[in-house]
C-alpha atoms as a PDB file:
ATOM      1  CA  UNK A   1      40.837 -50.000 -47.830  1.00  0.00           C
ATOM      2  CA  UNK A   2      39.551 -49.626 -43.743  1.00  0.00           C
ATOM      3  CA  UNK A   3      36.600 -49.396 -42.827  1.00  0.00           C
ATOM      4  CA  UNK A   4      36.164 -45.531 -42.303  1.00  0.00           C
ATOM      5  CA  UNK A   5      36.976 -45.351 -45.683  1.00  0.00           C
ATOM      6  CA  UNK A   6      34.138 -48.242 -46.920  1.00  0.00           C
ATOM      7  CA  UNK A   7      31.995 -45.981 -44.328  1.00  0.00           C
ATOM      8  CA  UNK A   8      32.119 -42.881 -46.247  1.00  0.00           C
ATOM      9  CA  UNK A   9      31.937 -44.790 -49.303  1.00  0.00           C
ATOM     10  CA  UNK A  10      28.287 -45.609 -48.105  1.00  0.00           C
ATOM     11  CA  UNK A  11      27.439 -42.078 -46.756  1.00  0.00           C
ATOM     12  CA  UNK A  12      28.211 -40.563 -50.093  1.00  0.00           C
ATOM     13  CA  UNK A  13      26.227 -43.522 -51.698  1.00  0.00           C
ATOM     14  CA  UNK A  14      23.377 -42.582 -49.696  1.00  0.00           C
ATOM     15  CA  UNK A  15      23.679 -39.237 -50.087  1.00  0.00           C
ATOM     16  CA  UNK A  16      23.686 -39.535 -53.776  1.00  0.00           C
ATOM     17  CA  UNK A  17      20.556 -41.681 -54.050  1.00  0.00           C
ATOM     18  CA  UNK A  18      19.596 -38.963 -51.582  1.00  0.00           C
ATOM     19  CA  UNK A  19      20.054 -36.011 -54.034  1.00  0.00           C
ATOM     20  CA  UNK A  20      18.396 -38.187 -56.561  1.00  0.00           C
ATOM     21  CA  UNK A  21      14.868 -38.733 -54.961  1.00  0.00           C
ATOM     22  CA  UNK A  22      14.786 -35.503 -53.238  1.00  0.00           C
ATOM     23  CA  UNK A  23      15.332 -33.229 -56.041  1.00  0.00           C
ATOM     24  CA  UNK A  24      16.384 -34.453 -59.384  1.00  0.00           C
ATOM     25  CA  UNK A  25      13.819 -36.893 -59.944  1.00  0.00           C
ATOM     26  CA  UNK A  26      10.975 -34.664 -58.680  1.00  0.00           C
ATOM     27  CA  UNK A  27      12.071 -31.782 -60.412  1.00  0.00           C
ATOM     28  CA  UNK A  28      11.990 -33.573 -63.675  1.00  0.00           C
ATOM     29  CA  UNK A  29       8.823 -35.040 -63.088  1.00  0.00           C
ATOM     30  CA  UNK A  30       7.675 -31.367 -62.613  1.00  0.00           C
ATOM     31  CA  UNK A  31       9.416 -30.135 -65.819  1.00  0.00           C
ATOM     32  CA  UNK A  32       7.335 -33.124 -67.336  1.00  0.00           C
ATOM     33  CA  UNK A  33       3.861 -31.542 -66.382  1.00  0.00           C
ATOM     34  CA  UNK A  34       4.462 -28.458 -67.259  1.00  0.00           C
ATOM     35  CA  UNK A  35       5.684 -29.789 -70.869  1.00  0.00           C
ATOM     36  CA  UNK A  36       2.387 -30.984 -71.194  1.00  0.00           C
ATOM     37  CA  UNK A  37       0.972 -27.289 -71.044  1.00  0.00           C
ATOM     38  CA  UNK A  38       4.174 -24.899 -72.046  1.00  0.00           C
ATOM     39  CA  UNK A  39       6.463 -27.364 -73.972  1.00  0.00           C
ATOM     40  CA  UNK A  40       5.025 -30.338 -75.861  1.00  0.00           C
ATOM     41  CA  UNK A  41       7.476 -30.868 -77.806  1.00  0.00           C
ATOM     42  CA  UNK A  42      10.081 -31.481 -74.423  1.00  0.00           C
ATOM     43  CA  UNK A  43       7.745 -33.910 -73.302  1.00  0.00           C
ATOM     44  CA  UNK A  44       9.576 -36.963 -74.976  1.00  0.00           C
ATOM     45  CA  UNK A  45      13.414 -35.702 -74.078  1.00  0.00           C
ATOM     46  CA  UNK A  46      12.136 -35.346 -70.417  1.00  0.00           C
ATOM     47  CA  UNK A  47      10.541 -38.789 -70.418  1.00  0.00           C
ATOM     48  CA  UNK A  48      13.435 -39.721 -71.150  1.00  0.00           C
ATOM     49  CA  UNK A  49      15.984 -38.147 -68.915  1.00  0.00           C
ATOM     50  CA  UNK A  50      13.922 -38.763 -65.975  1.00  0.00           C
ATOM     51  CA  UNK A  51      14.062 -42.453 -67.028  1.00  0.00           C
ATOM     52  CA  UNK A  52      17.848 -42.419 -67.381  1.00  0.00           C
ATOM     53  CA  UNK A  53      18.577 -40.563 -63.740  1.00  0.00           C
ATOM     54  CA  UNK A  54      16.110 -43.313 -62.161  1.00  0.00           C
ATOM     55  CA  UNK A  55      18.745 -46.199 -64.003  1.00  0.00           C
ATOM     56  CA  UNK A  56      21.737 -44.180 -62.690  1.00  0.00           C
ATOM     57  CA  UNK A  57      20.393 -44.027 -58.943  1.00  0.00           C
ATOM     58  CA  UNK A  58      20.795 -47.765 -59.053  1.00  0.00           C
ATOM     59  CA  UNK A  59      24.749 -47.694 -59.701  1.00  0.00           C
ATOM     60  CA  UNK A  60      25.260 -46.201 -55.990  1.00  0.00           C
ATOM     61  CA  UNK A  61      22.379 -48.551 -54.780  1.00  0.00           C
ATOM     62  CA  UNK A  62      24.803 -51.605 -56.051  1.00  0.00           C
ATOM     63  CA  UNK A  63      27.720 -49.557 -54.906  1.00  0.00           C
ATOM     64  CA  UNK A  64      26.486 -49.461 -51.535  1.00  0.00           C
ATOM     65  CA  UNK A  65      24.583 -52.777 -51.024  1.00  0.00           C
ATOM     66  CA  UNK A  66      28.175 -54.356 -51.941  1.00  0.00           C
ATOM     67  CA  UNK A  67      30.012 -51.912 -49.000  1.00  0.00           C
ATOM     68  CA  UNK A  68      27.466 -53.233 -46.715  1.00  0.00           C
ATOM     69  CA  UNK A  69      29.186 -56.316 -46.585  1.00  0.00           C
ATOM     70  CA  UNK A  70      32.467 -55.123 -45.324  1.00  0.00           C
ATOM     71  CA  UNK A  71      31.422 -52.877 -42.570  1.00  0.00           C
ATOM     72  CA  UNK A  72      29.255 -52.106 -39.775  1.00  0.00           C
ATOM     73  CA  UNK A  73      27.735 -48.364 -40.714  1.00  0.00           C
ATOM     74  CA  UNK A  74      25.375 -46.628 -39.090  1.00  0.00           C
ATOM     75  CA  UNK A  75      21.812 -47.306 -40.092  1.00  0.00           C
ATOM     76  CA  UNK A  76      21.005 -43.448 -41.700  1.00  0.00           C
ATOM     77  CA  UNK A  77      19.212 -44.548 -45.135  1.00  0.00           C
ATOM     78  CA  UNK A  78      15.875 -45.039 -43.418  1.00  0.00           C
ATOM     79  CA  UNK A  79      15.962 -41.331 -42.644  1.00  0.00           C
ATOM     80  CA  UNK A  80      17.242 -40.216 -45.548  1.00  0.00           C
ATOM     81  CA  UNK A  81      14.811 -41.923 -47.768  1.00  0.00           C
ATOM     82  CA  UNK A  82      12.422 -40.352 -45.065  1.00  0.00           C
ATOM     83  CA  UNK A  83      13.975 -37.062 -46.027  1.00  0.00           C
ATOM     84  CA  UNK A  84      13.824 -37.801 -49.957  1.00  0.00           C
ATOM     85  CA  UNK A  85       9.748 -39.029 -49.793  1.00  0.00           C
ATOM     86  CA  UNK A  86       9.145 -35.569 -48.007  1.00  0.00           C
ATOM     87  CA  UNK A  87      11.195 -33.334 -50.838  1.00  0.00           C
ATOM     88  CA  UNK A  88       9.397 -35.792 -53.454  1.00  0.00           C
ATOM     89  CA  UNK A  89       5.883 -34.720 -51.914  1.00  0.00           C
ATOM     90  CA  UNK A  90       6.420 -31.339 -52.229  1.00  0.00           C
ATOM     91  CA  UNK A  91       7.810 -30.931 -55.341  1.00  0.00           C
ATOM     92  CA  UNK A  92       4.967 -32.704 -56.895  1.00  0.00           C
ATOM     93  CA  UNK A  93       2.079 -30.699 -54.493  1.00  0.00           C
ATOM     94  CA  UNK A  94       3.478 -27.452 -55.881  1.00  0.00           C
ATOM     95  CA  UNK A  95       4.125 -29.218 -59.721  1.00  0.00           C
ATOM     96  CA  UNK A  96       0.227 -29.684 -59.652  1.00  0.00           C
ATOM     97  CA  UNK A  97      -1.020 -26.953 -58.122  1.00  0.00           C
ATOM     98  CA  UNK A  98       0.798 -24.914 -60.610  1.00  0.00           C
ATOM     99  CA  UNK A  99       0.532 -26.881 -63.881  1.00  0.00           C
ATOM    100  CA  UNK A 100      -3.288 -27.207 -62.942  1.00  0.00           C
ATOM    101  CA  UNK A 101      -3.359 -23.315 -62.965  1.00  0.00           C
ATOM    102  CA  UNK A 102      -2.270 -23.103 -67.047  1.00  0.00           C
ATOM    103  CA  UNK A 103      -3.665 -26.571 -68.417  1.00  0.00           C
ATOM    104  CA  UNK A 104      -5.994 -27.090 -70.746  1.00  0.00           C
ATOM    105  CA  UNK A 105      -6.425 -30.173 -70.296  1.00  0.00           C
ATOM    106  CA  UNK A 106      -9.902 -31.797 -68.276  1.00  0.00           C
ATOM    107  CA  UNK A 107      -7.050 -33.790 -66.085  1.00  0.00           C
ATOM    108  CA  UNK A 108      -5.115 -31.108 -64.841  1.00  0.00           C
ATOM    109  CA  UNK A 109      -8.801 -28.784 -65.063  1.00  0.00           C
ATOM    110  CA  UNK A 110      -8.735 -27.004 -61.183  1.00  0.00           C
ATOM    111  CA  UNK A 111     -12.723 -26.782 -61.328  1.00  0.00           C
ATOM    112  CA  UNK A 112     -12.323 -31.174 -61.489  1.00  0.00           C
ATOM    113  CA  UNK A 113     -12.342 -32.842 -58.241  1.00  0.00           C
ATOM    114  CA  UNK A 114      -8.907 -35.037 -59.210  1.00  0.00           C
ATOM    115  CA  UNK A 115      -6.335 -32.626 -59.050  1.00  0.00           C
ATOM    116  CA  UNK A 116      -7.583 -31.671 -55.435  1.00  0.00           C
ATOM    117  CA  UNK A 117      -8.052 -35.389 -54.641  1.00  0.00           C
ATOM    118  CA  UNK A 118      -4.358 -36.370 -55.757  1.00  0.00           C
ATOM    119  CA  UNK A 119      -2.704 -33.082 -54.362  1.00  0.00           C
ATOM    120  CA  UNK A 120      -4.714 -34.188 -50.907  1.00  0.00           C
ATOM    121  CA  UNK A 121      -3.681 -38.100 -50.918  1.00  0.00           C
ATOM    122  CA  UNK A 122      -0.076 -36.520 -51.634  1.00  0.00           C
ATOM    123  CA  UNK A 123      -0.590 -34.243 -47.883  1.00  0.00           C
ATOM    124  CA  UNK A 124      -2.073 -37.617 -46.325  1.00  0.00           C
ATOM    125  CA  UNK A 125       1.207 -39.395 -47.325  1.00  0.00           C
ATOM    126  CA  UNK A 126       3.266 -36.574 -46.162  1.00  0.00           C
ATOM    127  CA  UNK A 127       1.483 -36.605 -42.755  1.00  0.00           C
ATOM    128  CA  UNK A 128       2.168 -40.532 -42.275  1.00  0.00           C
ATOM    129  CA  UNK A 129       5.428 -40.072 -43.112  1.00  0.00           C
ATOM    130  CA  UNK A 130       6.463 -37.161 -40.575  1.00  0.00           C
ATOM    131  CA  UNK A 131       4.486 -39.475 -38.100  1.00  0.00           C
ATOM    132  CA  UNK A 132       6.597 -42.474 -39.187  1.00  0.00           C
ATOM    133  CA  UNK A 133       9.805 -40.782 -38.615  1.00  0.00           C
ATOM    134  CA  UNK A 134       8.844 -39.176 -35.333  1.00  0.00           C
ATOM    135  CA  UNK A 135       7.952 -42.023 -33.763  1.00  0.00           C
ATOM    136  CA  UNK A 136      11.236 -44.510 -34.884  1.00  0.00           C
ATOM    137  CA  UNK A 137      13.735 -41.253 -35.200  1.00  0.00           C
ATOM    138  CA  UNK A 138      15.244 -43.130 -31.833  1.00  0.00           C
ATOM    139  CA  UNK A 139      15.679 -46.246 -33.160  1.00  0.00           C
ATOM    140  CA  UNK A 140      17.324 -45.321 -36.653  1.00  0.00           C
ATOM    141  CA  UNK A 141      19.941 -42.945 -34.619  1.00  0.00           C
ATOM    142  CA  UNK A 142      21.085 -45.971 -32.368  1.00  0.00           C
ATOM    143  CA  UNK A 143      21.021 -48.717 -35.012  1.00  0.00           C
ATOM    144  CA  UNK A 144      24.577 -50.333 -36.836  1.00  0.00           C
ATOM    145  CA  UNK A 145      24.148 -52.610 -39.853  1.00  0.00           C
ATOM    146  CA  UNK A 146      25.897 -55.273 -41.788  1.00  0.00           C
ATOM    147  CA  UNK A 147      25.435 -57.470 -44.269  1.00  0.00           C
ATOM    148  CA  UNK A 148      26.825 -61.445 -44.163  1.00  0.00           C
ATOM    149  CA  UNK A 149      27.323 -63.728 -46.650  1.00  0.00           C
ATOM    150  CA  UNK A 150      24.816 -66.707 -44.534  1.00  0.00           C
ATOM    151  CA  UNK A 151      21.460 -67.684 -44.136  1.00  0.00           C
ATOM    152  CA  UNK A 152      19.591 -66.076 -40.695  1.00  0.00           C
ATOM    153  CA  UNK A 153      19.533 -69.960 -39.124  1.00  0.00           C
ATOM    154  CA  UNK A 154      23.259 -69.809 -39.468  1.00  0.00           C
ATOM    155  CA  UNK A 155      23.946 -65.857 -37.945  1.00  0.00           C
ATOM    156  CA  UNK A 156      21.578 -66.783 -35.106  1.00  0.00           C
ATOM    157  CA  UNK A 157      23.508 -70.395 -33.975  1.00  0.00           C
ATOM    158  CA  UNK A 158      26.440 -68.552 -34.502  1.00  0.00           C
ATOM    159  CA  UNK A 159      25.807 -65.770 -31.956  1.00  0.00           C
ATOM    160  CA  UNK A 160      23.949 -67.122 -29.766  1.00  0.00           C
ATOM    161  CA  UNK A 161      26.378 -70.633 -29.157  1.00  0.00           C
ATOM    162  CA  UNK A 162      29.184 -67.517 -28.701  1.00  0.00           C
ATOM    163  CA  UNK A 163      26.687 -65.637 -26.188  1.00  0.00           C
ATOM    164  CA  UNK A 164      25.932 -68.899 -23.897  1.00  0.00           C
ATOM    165  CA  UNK A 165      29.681 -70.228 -24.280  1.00  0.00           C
ATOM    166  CA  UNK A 166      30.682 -66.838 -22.976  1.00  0.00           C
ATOM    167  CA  UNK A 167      27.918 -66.657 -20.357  1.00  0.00           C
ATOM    168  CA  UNK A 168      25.943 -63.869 -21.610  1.00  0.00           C
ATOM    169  CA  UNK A 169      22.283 -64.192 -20.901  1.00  0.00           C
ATOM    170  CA  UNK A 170      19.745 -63.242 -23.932  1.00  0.00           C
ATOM    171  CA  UNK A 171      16.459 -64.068 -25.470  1.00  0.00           C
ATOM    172  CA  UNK A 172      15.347 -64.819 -28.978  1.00  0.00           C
ATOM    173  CA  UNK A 173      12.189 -63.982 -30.525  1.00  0.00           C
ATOM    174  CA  UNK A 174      11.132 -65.763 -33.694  1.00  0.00           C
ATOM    175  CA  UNK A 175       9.973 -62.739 -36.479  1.00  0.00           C
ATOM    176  CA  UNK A 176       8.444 -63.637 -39.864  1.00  0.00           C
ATOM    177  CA  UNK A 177      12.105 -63.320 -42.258  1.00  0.00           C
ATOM    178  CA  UNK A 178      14.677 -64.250 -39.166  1.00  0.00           C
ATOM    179  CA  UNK A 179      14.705 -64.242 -35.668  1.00  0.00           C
ATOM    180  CA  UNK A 180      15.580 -61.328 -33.047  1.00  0.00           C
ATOM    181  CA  UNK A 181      17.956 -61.535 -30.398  1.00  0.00           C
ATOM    182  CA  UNK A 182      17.623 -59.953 -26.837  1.00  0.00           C
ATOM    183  CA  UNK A 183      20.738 -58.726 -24.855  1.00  0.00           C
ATOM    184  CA  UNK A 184      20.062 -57.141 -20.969  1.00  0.00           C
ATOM    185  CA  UNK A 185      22.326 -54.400 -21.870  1.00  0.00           C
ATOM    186  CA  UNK A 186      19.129 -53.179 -24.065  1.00  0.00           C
ATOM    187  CA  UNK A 187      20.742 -54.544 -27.332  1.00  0.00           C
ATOM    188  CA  UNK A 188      18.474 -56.003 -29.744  1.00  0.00           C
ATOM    189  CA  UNK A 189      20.074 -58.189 -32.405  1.00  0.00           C
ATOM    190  CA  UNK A 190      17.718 -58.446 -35.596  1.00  0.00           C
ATOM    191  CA  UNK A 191      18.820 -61.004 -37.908  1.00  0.00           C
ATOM    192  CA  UNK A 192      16.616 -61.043 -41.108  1.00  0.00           C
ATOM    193  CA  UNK A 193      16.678 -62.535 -44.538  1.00  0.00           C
ATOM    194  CA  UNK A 194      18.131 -61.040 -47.426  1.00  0.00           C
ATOM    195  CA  UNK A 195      18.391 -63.103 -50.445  1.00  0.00           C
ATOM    196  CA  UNK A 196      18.321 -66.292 -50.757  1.00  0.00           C
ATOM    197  CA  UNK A 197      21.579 -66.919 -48.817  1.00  0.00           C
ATOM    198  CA  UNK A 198      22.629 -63.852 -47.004  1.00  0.00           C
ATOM    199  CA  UNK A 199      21.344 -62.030 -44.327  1.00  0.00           C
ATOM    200  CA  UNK A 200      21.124 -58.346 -43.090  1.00  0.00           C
ATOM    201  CA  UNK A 201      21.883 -57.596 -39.189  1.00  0.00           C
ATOM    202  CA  UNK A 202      20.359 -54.900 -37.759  1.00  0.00           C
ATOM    203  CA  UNK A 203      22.014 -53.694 -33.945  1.00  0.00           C
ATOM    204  CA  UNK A 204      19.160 -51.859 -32.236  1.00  0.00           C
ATOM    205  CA  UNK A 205      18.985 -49.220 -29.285  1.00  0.00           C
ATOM    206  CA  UNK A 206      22.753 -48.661 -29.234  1.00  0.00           C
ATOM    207  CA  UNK A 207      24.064 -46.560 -25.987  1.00  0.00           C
ATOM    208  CA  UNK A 208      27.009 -45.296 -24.282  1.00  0.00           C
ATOM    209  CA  UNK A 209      26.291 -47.938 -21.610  1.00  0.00           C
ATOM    210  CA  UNK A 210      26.212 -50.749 -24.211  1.00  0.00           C
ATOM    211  CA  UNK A 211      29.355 -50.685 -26.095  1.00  0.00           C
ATOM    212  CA  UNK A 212      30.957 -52.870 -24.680  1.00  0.00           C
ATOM    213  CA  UNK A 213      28.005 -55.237 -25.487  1.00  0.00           C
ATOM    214  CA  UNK A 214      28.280 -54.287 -28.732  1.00  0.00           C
ATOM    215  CA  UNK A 215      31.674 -55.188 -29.384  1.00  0.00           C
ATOM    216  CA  UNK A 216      31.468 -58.623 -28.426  1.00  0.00           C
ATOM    217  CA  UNK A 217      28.007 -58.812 -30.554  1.00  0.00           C
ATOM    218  CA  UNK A 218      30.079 -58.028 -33.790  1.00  0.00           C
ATOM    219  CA  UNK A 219      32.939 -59.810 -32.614  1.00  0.00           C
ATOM    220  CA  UNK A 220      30.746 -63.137 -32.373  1.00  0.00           C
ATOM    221  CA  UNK A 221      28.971 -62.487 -35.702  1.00  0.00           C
ATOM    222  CA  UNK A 222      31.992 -62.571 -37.535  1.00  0.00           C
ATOM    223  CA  UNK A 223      32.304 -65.593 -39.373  1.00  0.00           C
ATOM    224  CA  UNK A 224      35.283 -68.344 -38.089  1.00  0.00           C
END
């Protein structure tokens, strides 16, 4: 299998997980409120459906944690979980806002304070978030990723022995799980933990005038 096909692989991963947060899971937590009001009896049987679609999004999270380690792929979750967190938000906003409209219940009760309180820490979150993305929607479009079966120390000596034997000038900069590397091209190489033994590399600020330093970056990393 090549790696265009391991690349879609991913993409339809992500997409799926996606799907999952956006709408499905929302949606069901929605159907789950107004159970509470409308359908009692459902509440149990949504309970547990919403359980067992939250245990299925974790087969194309293992499905696509494993493809990460035989490919570069663009780095596109971050704004699709973006994208998912935003769908989530609103879902839920409307779910209470319209469940608190037909409850009986004091929780759910539109003259209480809590409904308006949880609805508004919901809008809060949703304004981070936008903010979030707006401010590192550059950096996730011009990012490559790849999982490696070795610890940070060992990615790091490994590029950067290649990077001086070649004569490449660059700069690292020690960060709290790995280290950072620092190309003149405009490349930045972030090499972080994951696991105990493996280690997630994260290509940053990727142009048309940098490809070339990109190549020999993932040429380097790849293990003798």
């Amino acid at each position: 299998m090549g790696a265009k096909d391991h690349v879609g692989q991913i993409e339809a991963a992500e997409n799926t997980i996606q799907y999952i947060l956006a709408i499905v899971a929302p949606a069901l937590m929605a159907l789950m409120l107004y159970s509470f009001v409308l359908f009692n009896s459902l509440f149990t049987a949504l309970l547990a459906l919403t359980a067992m679609v939250a245990v299925l999004a974790l087969i194309p999270a293992w499905k696509m944690h494993r493809l990460h380690f035989a490919t570069w792929a663009k780095n596109t979750l971050p704004k699709k979980m973006i994208t998912s967190a935003i769908g989530m938000i609103y879902i839920s906003v409307a779910a209470v806002f319209a469940v608190s409209m037909l409850s009986i219940y004091e929780g759910f009760n539109p003259e209480k304070p809590a409904t308006f309180a949880i609805a508004g820490g919901m809008l809060i979150g949703l304004l981070g978030i936008m903010t979030y993305s707006d401010r590192n929607k550059a950096r996730f479009e011009s990012s490559e990723k790849r999982f490696f079966e070795s610890a940070p120390e060992t990615m790091v000596a490994r590029l950067t022995d290649e990077l001086s034997k070649n004569g490449h000038d660059h700069k690292k900069v020690e960060v709290k799980n790995g280290m950072h590397v620092e190309l003149p091209s405009g490349l930045k190489v972030r090499i972080l933990r994951l696991g105990k033994a493996n280690s997630e590399v994260l290509v940053e600020n990727i142009q048309e005038t940098n490809k070339d330093s990109l190549a020999l970056v993932k040429r380097f990393l790849e293990p003798a």
